[in-house]
Protein backbone atom coordinates (compact mmCIF):
# COMPACT_ATOMS: atom_id res chain seq x y z
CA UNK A 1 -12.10 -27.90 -3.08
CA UNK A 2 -12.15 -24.52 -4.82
CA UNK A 3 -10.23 -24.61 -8.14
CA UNK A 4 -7.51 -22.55 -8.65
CA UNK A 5 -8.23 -20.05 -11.26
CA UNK A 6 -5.40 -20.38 -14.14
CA UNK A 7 -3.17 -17.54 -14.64
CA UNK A 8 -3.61 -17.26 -18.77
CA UNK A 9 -7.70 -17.14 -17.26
CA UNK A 10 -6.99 -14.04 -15.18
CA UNK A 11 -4.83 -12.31 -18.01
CA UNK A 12 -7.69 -12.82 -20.58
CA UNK A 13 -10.31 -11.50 -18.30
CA UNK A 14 -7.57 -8.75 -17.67
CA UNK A 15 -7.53 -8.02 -21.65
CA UNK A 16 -11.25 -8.36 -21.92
CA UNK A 17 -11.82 -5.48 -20.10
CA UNK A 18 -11.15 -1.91 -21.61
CA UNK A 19 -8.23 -0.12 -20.08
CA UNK A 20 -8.17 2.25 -17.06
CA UNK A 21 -8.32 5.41 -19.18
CA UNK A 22 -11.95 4.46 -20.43
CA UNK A 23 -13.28 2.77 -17.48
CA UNK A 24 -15.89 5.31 -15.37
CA UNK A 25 -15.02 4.81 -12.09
CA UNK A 26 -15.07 7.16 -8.74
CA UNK A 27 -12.01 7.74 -9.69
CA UNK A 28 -9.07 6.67 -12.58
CA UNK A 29 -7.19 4.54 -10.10
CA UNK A 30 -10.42 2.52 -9.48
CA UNK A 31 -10.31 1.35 -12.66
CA UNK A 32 -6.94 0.48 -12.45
CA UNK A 33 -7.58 -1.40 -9.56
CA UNK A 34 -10.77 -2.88 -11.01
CA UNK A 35 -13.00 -1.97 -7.84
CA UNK A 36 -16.51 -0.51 -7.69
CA UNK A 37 -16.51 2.60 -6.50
CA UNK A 38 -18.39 4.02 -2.79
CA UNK A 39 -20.95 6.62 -3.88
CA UNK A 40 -21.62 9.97 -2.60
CA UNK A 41 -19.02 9.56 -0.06
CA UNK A 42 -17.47 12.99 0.32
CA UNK A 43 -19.21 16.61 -0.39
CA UNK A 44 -18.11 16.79 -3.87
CA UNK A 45 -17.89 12.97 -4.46
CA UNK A 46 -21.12 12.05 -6.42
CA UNK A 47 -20.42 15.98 -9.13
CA UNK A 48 -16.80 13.95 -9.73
CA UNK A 49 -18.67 10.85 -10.07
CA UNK A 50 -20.24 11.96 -12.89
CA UNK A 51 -17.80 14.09 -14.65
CA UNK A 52 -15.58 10.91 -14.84
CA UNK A 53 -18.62 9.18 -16.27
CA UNK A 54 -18.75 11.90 -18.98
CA UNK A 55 -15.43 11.53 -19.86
CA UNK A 56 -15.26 8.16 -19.77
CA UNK A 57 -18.22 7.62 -22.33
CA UNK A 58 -18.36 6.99 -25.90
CA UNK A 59 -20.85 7.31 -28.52
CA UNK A 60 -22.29 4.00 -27.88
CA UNK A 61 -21.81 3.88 -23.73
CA UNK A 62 -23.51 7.46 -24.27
CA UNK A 63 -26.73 5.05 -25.72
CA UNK A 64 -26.16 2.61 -22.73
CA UNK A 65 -26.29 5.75 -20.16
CA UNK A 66 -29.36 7.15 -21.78
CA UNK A 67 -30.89 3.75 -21.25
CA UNK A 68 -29.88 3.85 -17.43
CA UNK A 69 -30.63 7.29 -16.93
CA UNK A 70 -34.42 6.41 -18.71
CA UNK A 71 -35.03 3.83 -16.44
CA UNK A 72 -34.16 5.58 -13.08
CA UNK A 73 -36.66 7.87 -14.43
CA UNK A 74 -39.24 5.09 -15.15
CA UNK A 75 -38.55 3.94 -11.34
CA UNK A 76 -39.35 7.34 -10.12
CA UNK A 77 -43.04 7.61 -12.37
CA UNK A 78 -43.63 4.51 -10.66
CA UNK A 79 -43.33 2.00 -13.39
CA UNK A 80 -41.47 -0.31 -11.90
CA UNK A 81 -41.91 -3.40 -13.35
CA UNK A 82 -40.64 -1.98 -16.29
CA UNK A 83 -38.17 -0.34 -14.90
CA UNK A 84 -37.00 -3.67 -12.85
CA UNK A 85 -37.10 -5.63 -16.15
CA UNK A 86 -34.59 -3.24 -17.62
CA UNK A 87 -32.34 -2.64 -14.36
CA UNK A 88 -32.08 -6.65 -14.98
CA UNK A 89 -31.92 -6.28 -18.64
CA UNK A 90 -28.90 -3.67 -18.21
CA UNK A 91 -26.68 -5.96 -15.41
CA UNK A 92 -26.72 -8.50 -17.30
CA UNK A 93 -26.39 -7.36 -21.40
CA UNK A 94 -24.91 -3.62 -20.69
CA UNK A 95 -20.83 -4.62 -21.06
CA UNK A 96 -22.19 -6.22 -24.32
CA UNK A 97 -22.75 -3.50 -25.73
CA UNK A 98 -20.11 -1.19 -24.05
CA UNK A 99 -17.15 -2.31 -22.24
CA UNK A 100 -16.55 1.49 -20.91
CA UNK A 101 -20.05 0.82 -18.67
CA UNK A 102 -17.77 -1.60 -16.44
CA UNK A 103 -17.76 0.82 -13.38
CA UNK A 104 -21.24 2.46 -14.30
CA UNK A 105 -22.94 -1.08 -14.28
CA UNK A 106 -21.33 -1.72 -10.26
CA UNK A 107 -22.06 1.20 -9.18
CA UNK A 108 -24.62 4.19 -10.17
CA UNK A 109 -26.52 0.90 -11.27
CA UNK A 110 -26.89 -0.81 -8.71
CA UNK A 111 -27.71 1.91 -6.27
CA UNK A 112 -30.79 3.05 -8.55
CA UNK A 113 -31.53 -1.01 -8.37
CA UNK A 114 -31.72 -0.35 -4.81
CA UNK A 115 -33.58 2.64 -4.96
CA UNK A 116 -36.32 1.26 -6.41
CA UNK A 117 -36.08 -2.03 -4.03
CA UNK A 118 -36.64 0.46 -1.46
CA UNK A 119 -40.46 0.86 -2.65
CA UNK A 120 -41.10 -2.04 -4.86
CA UNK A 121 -40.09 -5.75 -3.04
CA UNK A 122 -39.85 -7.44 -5.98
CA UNK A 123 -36.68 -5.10 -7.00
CA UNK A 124 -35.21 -6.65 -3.99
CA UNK A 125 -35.95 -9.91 -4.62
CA UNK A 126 -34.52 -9.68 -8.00
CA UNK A 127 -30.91 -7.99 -6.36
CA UNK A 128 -30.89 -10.51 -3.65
CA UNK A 129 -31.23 -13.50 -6.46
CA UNK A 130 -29.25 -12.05 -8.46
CA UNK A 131 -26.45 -12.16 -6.10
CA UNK A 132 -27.17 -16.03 -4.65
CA UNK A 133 -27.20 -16.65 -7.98
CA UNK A 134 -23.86 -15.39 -8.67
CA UNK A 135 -22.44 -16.54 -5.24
CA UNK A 136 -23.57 -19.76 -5.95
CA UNK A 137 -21.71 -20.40 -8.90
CA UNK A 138 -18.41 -18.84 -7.47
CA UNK A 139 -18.69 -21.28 -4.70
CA UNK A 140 -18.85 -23.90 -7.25
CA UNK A 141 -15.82 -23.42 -8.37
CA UNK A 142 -17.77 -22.01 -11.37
CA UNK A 143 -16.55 -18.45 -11.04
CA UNK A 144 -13.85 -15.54 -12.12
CA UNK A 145 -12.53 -12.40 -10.74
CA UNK A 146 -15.35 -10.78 -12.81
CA UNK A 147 -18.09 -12.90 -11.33
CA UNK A 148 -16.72 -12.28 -8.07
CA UNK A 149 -16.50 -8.79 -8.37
CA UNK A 150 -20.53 -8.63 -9.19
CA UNK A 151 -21.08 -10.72 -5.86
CA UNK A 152 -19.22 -7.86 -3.74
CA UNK A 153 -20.64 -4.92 -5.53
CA UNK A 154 -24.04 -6.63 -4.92
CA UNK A 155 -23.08 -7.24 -1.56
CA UNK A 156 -22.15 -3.48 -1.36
CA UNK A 157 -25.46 -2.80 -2.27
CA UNK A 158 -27.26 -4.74 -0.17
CA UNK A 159 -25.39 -4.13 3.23
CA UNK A 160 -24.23 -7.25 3.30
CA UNK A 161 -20.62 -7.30 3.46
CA UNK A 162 -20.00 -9.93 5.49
CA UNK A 163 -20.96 -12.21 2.92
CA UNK A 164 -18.08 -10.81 0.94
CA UNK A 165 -16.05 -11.87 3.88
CA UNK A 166 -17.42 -14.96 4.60
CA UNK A 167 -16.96 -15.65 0.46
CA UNK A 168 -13.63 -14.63 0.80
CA UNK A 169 -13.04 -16.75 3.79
CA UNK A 170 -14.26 -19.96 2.19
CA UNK A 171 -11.86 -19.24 -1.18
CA UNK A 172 -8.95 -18.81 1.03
CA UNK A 173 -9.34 -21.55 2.87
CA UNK A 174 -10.09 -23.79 -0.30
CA UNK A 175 -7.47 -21.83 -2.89
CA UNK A 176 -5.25 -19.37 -1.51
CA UNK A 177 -3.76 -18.69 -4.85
CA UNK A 178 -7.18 -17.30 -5.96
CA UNK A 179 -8.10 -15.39 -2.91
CA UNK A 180 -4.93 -13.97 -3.87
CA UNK A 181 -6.00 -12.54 -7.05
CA UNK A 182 -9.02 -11.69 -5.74
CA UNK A 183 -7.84 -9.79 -2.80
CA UNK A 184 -7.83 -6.22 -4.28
CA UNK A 185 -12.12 -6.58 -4.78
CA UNK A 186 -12.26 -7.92 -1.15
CA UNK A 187 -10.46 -6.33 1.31
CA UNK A 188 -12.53 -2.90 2.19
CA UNK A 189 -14.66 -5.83 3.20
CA UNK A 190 -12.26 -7.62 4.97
CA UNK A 191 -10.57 -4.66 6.78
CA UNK A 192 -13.70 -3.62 7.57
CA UNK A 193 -14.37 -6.60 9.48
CA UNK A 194 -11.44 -6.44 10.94
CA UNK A 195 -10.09 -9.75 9.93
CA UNK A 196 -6.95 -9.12 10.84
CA UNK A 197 -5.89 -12.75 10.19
CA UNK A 198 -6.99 -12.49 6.59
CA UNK A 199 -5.15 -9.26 6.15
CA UNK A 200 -1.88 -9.77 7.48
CA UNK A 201 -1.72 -13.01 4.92
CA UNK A 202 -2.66 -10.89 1.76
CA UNK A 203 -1.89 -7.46 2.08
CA UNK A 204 1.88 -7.79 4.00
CA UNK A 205 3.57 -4.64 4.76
CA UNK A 206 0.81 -2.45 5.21
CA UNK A 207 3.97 0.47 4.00
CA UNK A 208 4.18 -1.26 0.69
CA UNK A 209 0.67 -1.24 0.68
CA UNK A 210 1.05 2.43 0.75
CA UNK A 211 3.50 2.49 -1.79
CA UNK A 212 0.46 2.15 -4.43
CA UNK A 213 -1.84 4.27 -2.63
CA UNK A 214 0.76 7.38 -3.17
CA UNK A 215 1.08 5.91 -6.37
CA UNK A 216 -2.52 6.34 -7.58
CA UNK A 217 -2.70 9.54 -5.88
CA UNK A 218 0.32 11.20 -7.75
CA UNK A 219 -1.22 9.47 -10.74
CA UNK A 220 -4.79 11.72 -9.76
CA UNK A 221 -2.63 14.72 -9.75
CA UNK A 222 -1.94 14.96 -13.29
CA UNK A 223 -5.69 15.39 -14.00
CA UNK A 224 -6.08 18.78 -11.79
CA UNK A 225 -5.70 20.67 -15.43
CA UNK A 226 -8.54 18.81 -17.08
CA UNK A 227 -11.64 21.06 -17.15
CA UNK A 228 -13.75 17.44 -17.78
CA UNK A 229 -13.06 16.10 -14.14
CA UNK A 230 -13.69 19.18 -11.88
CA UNK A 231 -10.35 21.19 -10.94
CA UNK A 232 -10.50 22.30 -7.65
CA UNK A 233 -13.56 19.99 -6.44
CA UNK A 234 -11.26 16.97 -8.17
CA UNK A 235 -7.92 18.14 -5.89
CA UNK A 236 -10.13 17.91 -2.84
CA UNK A 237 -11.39 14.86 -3.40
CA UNK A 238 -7.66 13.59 -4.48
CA UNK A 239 -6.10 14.57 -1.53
CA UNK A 240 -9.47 13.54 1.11
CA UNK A 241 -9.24 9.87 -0.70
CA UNK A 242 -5.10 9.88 0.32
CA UNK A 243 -5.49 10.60 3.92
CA UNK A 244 -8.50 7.94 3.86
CA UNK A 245 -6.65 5.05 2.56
CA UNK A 246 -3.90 5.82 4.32
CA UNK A 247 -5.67 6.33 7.89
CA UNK A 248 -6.85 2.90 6.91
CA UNK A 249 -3.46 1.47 6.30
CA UNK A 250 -2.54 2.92 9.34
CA UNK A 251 -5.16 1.28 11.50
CA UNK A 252 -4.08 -2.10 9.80
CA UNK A 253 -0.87 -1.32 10.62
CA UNK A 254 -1.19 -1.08 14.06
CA UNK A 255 -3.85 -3.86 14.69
CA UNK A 256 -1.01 -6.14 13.13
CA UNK A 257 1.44 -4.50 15.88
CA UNK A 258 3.43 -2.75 13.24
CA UNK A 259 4.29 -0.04 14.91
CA UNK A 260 7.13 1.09 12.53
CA UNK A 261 4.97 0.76 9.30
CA UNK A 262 1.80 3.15 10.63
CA UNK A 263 4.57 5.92 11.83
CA UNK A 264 6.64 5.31 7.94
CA UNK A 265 2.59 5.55 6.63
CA UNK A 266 2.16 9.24 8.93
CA UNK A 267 5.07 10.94 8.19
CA UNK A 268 4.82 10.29 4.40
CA UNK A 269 1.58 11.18 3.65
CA UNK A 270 1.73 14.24 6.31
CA UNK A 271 4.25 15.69 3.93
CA UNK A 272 1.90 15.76 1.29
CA UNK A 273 -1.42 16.96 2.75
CA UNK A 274 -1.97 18.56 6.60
CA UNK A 275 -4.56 16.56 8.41
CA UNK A 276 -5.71 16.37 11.46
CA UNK A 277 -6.95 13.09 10.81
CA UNK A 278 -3.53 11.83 10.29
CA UNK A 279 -2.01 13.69 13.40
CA UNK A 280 -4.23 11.66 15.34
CA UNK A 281 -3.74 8.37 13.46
CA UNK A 282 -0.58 7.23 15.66
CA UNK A 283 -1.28 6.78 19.74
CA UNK A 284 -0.40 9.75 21.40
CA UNK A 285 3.13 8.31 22.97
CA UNK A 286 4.37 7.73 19.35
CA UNK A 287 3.17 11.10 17.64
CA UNK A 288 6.79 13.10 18.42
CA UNK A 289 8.63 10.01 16.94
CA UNK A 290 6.39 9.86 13.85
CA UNK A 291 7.02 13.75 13.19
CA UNK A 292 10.74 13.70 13.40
């Protein structure tokens, strides 16, 4: 059986890391959420990327991101067994040296990882143990949300995401109460699969759901102002990542027959931001009722 993780456990590793403000993330509410972000998914996304990882370093994550940004370039001059000795070096020893590298190390990371797997197989080797590795010892009861959290941003890099859901799967089944607390890392995964079954036991009312959503977006706002994260480019992005999550919601919604909850999710978020993403979210025979 998988053992339960203790609560006290998931409040350290809570503690451990450093708070949302510091965390480099695609975007402040991924750190609050503690997910790795999706690169390079919108036109502006990978220039607000960065910016957030400028603001988010320090003196000494500035060191760590010099190291990173040295061995990208060591990939592309084509040493790569250096450079795959360091990519290693820097997954596993980087939050050792800064915390604030927490996003950086799931994320920009691992996709120059891949980037060099793409022309040197033993890069790929090395992500593809990494992550048995790491899987392994979750399954063994072994793990934390941390550890888990590697497997599905290694997943994520891999294009394997249905290990993440079969992972998930096998945790549920064998301790709901930490597929619980894991559920936040897992579920673009799940939804994604469109494990319905999975997602109507851990994410309930998909309009609670997008309670937080709004939440983190309204949260977003308050950082138009800053000249660090990117004005204008930043609002877009804001307001594109609202009507994504909640078109998402929305599709939940109504795959769980919750008709109510994916009109409540349209109307809201319509108020805020005119898509015609949104407008064509709810089957056509429920669009009037969802406007009024």
């Amino acid at each position: 059986m998988f053992r339960d993780v203790p609560s006290d456990q998931c409040v350290s590793e809570e503690i451990s890391k450093p708070n949302h403000a510091s965390l480099p993330f695609r975007s402040p509410r991924r750190a609050a959420q503690g997910r790795a972000p999706t690169l390079c998914k919108g036109k502006h996304q990978n220039t607000i990327d960065m910016a957030i990882v400028r603001v988010a370093m320090t003196s000494r994550g500035e060191d760590m991101q010099k190291y990173l940004s040295d061995t990208q370039k060591m990939a592309r001059q084509g040493k790569h067994q250096e450079a795959l000795e360091r990519f290693l070096w820097f997954h596993d020893h980087a939050l050792e040296h800064e915390p604030a590298m927490y996003g950086v190390r799931l994320s920009f990371a691992l996709d120059y990882w891949k980037s060099l797997a793409d022309v040197y197989p033993p890069a790929k080797s090395a992500l593809v143990e990494t992550r048995d590795h790491k899987e392994e010892t979750v399954l063994n009861q072994e793990g934390n949300a941390a550890l888990f959290h590697d497997v599905v941003a290694l997943n994520r890099t891999l294009g394997e995401d249905e290990r993440t859901v079969e992972l998930f799967e096998t945790i549920d089944r064998d301790s709901p109460d930490t597929a619980r607390q894991y559920w936040d890392v897992a579920k673009d995964a799940v939804i994604e699969a469109m494990r319905y079954d999975l997602v109507r036991k851990y994410i309930g009312n998909p309009s609670r759901e997008f309670i937080k959503v709004k939440a983190m977006y309204d949260h977003d706002t308050t950082l138009y102002d800053d000249p660090r994260i990117g004005g204008d480019q930043f609002k877009a992005y804001n307001e594109n990542n609202l009507v994504e999550e909640s078109l998402k919601l929305i599709k939940v919604a109504l795959a769980l027959d919750d008709m109510q909850a994916a009109k409540d999710i349209q109307k809201k978020v319509l108020t805020v931001v005119q898509d015609y993403r949104l407008r064509d979210a709810v089957p056509e025979a429920d669009k009037e009722d969802a406007q009024h």
